[in-house]
N, C-alpha and C. Protein backbone atom coordinates (compact mmCIF):
# COMPACT_ATOMS: atom_id res chain seq x y z
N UNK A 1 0.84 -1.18 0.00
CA UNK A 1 0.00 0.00 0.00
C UNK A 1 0.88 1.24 0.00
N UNK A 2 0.60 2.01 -0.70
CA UNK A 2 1.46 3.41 -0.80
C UNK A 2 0.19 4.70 -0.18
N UNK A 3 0.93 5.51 -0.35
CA UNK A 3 0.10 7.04 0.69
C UNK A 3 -0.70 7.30 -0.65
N UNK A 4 -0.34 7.53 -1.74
CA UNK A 4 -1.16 7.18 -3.25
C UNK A 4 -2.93 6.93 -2.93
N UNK A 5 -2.12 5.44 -2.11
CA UNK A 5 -3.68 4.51 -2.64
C UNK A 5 -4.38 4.92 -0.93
N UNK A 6 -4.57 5.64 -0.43
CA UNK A 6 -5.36 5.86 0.68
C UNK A 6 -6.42 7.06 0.66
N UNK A 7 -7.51 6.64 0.85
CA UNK A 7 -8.77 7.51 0.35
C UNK A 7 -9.74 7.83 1.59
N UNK A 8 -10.43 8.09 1.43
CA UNK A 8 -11.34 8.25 3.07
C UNK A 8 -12.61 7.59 2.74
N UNK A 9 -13.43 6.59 3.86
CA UNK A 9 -14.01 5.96 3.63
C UNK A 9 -15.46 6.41 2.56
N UNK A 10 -16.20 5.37 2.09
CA UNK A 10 -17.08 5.99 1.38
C UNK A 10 -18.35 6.34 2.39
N UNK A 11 -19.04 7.43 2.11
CA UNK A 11 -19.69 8.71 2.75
C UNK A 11 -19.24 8.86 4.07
N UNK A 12 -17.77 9.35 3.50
CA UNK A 12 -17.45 10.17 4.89
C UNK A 12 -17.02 11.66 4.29
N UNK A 13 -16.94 11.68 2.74
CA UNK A 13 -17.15 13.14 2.50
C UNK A 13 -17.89 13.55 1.60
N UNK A 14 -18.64 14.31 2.23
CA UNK A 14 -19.90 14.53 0.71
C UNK A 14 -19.82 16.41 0.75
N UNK A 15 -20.22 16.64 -0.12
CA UNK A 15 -20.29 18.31 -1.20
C UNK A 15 -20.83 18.99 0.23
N UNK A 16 -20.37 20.44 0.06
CA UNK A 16 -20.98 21.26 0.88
C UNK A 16 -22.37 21.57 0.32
N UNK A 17 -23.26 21.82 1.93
CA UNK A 17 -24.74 22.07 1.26
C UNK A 17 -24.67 23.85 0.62
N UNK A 18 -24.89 23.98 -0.53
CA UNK A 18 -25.16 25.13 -1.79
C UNK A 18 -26.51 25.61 -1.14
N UNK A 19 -27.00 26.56 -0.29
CA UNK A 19 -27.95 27.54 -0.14
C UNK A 19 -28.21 28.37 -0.68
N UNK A 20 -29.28 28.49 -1.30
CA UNK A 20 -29.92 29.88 -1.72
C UNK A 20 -29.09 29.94 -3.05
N UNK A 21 -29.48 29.33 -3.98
CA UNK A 21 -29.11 29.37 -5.51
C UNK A 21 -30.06 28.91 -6.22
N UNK A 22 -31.26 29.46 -6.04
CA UNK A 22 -31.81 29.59 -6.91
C UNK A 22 -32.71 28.29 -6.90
N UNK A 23 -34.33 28.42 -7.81
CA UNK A 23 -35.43 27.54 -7.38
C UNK A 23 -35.20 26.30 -7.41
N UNK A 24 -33.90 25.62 -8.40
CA UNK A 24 -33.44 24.30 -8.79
C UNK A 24 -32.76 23.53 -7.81
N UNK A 25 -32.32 24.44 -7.02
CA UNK A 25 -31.57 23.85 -6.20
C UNK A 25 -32.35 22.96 -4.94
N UNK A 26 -33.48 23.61 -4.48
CA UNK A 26 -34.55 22.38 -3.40
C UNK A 26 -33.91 23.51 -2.19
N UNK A 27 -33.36 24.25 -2.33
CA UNK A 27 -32.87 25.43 -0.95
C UNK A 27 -32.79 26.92 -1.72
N UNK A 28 -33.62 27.12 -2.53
CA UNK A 28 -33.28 28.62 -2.81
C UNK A 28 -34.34 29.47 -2.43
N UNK A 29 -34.60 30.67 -2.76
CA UNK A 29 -35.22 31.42 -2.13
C UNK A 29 -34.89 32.01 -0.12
N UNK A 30 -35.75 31.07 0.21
CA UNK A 30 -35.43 30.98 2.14
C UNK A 30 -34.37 30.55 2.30
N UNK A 31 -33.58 29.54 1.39
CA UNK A 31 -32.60 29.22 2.19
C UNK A 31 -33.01 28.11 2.67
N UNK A 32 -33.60 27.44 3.04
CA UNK A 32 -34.18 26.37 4.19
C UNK A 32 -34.44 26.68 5.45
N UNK A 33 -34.51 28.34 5.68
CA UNK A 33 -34.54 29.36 6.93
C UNK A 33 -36.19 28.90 7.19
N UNK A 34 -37.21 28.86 6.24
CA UNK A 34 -38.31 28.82 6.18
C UNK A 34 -38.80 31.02 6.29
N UNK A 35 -40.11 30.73 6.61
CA UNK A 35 -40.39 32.63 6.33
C UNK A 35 -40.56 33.13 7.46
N UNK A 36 -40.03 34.19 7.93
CA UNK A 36 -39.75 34.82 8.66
C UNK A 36 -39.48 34.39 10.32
N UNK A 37 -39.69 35.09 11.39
CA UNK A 37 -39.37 34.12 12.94
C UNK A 37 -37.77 34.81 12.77
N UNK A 38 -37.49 34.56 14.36
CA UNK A 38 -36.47 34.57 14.59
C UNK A 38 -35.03 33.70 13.76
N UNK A 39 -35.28 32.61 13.41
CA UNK A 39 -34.41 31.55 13.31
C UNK A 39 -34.04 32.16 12.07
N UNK A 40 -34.82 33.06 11.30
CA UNK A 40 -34.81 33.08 9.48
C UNK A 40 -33.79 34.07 9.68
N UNK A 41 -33.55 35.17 10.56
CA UNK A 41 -32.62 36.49 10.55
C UNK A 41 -31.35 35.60 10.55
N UNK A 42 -30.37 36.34 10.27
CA UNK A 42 -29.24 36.33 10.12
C UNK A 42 -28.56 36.86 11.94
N UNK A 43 -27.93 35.75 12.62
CA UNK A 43 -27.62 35.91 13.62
C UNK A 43 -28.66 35.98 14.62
N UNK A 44 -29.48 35.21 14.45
CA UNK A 44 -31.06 34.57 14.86
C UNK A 44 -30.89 34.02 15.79
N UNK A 45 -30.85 32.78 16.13
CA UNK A 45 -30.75 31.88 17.05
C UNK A 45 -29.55 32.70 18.56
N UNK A 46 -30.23 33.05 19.35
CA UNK A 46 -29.00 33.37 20.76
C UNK A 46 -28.48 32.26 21.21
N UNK A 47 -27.39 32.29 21.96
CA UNK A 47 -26.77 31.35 22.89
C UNK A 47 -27.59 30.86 23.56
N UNK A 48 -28.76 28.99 23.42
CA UNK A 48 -29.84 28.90 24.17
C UNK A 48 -29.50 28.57 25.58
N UNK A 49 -27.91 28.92 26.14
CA UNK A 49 -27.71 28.48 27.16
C UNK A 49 -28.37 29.94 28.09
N UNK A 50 -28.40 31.25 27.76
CA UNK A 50 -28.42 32.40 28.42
C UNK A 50 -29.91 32.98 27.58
N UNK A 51 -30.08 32.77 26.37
CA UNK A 51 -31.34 33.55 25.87
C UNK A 51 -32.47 32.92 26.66
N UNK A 52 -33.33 34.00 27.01
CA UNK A 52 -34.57 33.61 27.59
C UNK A 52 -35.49 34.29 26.47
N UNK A 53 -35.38 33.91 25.53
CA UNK A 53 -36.68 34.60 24.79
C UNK A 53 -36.97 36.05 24.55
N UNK A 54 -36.10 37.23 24.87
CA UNK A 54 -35.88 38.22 24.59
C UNK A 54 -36.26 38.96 26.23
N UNK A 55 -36.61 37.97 27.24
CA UNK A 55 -36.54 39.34 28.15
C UNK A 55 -35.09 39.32 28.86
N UNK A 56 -35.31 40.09 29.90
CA UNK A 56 -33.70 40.30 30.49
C UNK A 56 -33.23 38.71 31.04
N UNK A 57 -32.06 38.40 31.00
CA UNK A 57 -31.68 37.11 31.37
C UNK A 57 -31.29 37.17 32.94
N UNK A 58 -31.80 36.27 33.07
CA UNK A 58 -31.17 35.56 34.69
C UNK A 58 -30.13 36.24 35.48
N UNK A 59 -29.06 35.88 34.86
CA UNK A 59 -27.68 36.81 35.35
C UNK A 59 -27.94 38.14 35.64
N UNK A 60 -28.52 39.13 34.41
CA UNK A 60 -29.10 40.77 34.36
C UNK A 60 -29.95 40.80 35.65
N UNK A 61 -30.55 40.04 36.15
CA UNK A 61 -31.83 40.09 37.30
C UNK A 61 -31.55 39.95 38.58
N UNK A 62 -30.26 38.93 39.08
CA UNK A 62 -29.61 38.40 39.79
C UNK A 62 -28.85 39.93 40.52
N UNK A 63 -28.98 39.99 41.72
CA UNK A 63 -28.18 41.16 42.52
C UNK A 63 -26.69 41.00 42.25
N UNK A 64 -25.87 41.83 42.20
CA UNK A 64 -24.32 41.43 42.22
C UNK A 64 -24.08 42.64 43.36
N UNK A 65 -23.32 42.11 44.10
CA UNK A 65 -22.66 42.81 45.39
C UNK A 65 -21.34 42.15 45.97
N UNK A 66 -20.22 43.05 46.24
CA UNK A 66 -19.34 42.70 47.12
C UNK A 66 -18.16 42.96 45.46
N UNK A 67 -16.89 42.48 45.85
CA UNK A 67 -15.95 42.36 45.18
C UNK A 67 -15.62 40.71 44.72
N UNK A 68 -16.01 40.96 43.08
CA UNK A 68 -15.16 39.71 42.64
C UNK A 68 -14.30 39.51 41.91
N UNK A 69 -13.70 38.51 41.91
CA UNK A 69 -11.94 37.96 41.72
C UNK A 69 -12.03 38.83 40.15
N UNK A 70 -12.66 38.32 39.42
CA UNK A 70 -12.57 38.98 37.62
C UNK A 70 -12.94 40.79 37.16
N UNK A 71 -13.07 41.44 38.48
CA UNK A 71 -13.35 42.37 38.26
C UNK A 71 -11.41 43.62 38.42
N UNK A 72 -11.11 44.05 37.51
CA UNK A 72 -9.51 44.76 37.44
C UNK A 72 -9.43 45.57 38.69
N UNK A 73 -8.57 45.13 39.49
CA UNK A 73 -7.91 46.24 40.46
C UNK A 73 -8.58 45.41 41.90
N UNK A 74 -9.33 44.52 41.59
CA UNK A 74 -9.60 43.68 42.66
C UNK A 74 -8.49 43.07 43.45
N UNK A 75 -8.64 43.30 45.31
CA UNK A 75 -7.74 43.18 45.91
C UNK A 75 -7.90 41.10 46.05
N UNK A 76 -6.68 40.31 45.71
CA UNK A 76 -6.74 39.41 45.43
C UNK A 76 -5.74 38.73 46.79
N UNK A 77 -6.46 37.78 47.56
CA UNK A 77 -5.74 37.30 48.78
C UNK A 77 -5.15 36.24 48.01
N UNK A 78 -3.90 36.07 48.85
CA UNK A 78 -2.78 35.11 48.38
C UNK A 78 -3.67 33.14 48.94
N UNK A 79 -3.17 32.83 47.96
CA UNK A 79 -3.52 31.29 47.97
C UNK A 79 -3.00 30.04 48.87
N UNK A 80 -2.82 29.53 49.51
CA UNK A 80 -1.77 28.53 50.12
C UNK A 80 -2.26 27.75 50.27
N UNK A 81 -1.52 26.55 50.18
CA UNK A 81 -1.65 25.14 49.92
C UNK A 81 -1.34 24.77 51.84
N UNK A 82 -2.20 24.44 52.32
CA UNK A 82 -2.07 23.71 53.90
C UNK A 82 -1.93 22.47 53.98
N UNK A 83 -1.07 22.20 55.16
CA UNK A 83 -0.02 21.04 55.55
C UNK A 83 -0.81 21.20 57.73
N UNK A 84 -1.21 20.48 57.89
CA UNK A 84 -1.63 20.43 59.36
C UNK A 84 -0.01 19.58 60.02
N UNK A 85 0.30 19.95 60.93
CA UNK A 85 1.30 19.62 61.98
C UNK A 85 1.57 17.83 62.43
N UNK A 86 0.21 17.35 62.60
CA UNK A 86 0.29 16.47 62.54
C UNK A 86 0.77 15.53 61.22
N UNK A 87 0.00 15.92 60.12
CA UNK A 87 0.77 15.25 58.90
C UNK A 87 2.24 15.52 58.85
N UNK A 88 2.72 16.39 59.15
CA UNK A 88 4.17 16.45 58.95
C UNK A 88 4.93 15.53 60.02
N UNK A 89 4.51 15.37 61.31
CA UNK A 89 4.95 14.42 62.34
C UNK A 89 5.04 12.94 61.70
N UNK A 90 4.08 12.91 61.23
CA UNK A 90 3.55 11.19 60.37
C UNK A 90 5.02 11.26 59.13
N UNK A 91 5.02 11.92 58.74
CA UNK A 91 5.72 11.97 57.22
C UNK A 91 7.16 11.90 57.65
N UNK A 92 7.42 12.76 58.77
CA UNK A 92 8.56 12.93 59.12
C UNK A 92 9.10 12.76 60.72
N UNK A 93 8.91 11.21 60.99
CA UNK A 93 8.82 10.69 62.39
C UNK A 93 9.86 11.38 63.00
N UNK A 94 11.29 11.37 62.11
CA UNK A 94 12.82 11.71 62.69
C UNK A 94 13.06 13.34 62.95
N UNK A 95 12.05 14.12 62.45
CA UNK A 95 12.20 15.32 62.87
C UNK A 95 12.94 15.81 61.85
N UNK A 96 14.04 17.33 62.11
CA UNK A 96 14.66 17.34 61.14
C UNK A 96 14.45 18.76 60.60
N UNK A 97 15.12 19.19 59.23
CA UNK A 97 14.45 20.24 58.55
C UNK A 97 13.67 19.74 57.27
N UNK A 98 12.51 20.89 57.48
CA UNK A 98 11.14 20.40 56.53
C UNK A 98 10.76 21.54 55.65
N UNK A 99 11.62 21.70 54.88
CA UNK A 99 10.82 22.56 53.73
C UNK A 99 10.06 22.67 52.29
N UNK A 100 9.36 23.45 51.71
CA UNK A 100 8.38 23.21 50.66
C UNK A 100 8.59 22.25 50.05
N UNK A 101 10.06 21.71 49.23
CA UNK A 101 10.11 20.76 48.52
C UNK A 101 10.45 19.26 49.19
N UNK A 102 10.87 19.71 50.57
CA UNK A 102 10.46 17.78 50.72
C UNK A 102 8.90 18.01 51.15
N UNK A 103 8.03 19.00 51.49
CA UNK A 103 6.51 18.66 51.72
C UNK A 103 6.10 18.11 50.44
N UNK A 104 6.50 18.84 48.99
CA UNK A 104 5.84 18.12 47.92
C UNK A 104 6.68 16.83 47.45
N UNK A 105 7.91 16.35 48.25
CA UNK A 105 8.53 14.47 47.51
C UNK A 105 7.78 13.94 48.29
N UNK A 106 7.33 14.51 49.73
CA UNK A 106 6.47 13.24 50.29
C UNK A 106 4.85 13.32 49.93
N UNK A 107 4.31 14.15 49.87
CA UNK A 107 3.09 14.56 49.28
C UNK A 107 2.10 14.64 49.86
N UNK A 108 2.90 15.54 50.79
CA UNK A 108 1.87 16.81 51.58
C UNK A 108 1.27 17.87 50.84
N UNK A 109 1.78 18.51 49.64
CA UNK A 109 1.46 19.33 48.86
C UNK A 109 1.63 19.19 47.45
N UNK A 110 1.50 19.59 46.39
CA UNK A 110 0.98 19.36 44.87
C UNK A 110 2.35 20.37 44.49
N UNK A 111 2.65 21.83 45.03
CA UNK A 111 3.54 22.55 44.23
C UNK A 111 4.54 22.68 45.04
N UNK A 112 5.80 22.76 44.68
CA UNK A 112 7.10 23.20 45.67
C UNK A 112 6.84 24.73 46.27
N UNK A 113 6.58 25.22 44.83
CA UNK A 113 6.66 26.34 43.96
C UNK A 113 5.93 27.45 44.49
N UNK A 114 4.63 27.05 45.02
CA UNK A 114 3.69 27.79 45.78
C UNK A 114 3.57 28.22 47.32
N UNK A 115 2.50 28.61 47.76
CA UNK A 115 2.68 29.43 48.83
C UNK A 115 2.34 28.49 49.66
N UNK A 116 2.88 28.21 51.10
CA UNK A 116 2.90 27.05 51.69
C UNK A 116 1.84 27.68 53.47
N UNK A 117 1.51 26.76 54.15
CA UNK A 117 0.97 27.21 55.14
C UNK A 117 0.61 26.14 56.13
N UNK A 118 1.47 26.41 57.06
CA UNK A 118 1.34 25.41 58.45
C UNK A 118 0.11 25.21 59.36
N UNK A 119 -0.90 24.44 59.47
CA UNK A 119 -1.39 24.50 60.47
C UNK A 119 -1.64 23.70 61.60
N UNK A 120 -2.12 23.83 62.55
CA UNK A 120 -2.10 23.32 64.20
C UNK A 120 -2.81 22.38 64.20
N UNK A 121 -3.16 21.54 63.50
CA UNK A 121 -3.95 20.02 63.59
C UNK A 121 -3.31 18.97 64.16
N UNK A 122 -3.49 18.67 65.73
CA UNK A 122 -2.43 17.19 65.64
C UNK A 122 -1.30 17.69 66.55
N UNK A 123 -0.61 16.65 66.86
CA UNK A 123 0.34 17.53 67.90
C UNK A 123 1.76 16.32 67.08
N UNK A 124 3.29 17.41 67.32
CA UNK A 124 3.85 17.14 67.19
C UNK A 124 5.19 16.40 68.43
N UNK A 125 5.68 15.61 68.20
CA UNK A 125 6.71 15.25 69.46
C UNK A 125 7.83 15.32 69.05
N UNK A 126 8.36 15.40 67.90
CA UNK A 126 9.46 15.33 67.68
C UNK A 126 10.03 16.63 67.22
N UNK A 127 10.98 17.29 67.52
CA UNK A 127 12.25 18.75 67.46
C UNK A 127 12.16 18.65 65.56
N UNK A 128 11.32 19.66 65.40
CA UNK A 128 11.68 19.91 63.53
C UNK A 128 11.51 21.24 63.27
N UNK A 129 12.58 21.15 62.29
CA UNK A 129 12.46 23.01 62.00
C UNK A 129 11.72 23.02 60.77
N UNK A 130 10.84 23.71 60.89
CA UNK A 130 10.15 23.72 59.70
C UNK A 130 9.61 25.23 58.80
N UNK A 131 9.82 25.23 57.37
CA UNK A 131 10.30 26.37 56.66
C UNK A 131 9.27 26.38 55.82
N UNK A 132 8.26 27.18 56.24
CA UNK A 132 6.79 27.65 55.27
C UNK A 132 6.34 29.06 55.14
N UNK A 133 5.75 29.68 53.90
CA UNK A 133 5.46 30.85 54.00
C UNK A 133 4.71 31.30 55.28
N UNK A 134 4.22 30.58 56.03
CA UNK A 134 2.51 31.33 56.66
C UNK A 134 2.62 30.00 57.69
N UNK A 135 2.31 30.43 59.09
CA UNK A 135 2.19 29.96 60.30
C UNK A 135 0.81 29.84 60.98
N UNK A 136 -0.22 29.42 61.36
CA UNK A 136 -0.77 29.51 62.63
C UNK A 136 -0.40 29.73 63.91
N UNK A 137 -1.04 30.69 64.47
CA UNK A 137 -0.56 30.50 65.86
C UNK A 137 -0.03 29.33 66.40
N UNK A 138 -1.54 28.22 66.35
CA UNK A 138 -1.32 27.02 66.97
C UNK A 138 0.04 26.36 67.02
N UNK A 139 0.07 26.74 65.48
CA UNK A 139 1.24 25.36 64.44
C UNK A 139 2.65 26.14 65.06
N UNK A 140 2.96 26.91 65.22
CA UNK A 140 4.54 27.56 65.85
C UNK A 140 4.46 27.33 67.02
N UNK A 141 3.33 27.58 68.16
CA UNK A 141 3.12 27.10 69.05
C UNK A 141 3.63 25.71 69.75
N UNK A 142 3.23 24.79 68.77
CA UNK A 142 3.28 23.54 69.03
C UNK A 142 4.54 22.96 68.50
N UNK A 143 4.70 23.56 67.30
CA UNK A 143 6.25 23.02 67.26
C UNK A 143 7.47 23.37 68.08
N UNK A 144 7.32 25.20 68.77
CA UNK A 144 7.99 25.27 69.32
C UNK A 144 8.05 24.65 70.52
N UNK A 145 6.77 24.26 71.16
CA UNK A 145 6.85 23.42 72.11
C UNK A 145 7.46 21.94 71.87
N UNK A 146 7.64 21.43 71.03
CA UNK A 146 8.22 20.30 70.81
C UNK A 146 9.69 20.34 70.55
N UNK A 147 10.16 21.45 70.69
CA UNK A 147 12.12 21.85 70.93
C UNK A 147 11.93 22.28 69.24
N UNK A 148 11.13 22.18 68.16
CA UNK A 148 11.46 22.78 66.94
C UNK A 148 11.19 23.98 66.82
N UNK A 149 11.16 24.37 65.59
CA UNK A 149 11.21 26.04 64.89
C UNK A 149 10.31 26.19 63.81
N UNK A 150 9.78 27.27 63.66
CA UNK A 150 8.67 27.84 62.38
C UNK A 150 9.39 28.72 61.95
N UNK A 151 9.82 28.51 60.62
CA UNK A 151 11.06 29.71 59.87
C UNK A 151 9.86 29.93 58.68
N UNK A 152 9.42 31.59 59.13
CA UNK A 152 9.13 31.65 57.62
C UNK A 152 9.72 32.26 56.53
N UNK A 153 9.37 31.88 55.42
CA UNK A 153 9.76 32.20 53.86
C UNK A 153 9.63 33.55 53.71
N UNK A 154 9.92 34.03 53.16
CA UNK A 154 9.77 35.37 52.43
C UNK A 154 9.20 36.79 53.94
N UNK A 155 9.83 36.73 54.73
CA UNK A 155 8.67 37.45 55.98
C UNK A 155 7.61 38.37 55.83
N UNK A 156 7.78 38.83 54.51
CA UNK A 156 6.54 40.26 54.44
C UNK A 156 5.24 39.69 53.83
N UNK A 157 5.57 38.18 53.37
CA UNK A 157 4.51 37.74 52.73
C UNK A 157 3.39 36.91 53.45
N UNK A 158 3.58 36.17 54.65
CA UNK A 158 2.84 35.44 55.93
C UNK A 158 2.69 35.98 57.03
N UNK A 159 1.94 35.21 57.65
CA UNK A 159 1.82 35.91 59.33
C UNK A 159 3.65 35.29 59.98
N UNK A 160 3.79 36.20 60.61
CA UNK A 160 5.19 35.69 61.43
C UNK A 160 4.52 34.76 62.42
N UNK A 161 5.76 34.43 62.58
CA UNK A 161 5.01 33.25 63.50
C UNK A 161 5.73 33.85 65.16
């Protein structure tokens, strides 16, 4: 078989449909629009996910209040990916130093990369220093009670701990 001899199956391509050419054609005149109505205009049919039939739509009727994320100049709070105290005890029996990227080899978290955040779930026993953007009270609390440390990342960007 050569690239030559390869064709596309039979009726899998047939002629574009020819509108509005005239009475011979079985579509001229209307078009196959039929006479008049919405559907016959040109750019007729709305999006039937949002058109309600020409009055105001749902959304238009619906109150909007407060600030949202898609609106420009909107004040946008930072995101963080949370790690509770106890999971890190489990993950990391021996204690130690614990920062973003061994939280994501053991898979406490999804990104190295992202904004990280400790919290107080669970109690820890073992001395670990641990290096995250953003603290809980609890979570520095408790580690420091356990002889470890809450070092955060970047300081202007989390609560200090």
């Amino acid at each position: 078989m050569k690239i030559s001899d390869l064709k596309p199956n039979s009726g899998a391509v047939r002629k574009k449909k020819r509108v509005a050419r005239g009475p011979g054609s079985g579509l001229g005149k209307t078009a196959g629009r039929g006479h008049k109505g919405q559907k016959s205009r040109s750019g007729g049919l709305k999006d039937p996910r949002r058109f309600e039939g020409g009055r105001s739509t749902l959304i238009m009727r619906l109150p909007k209040r407060g600030m949202r994320g898609q609106v420009p100049g909107a004040i946008k709070r930072p995101e963080y990916q949370t790690v509770n105290v106890a999971r890190l005890a489990e993950r990391f029996p021996e204690g130690g130093e614990v920062d973003p990227q061994l939280m994501a080899k053991a898979g406490l978290i999804r990104k190295a990369d992202r904004l990280v955040k400790v919290l107080g779930q669970g109690d820890v026993a073992v001395a670990m220093k641990v290096s995250a953007h953003a603290f809980s009270k609890s979570a520095a609390a408790k580690l420091a009670a356990a002889g470890g440390e809450a070092v955060v990342i970047g300081g202007e960007q989390g609560e200090e701990a």
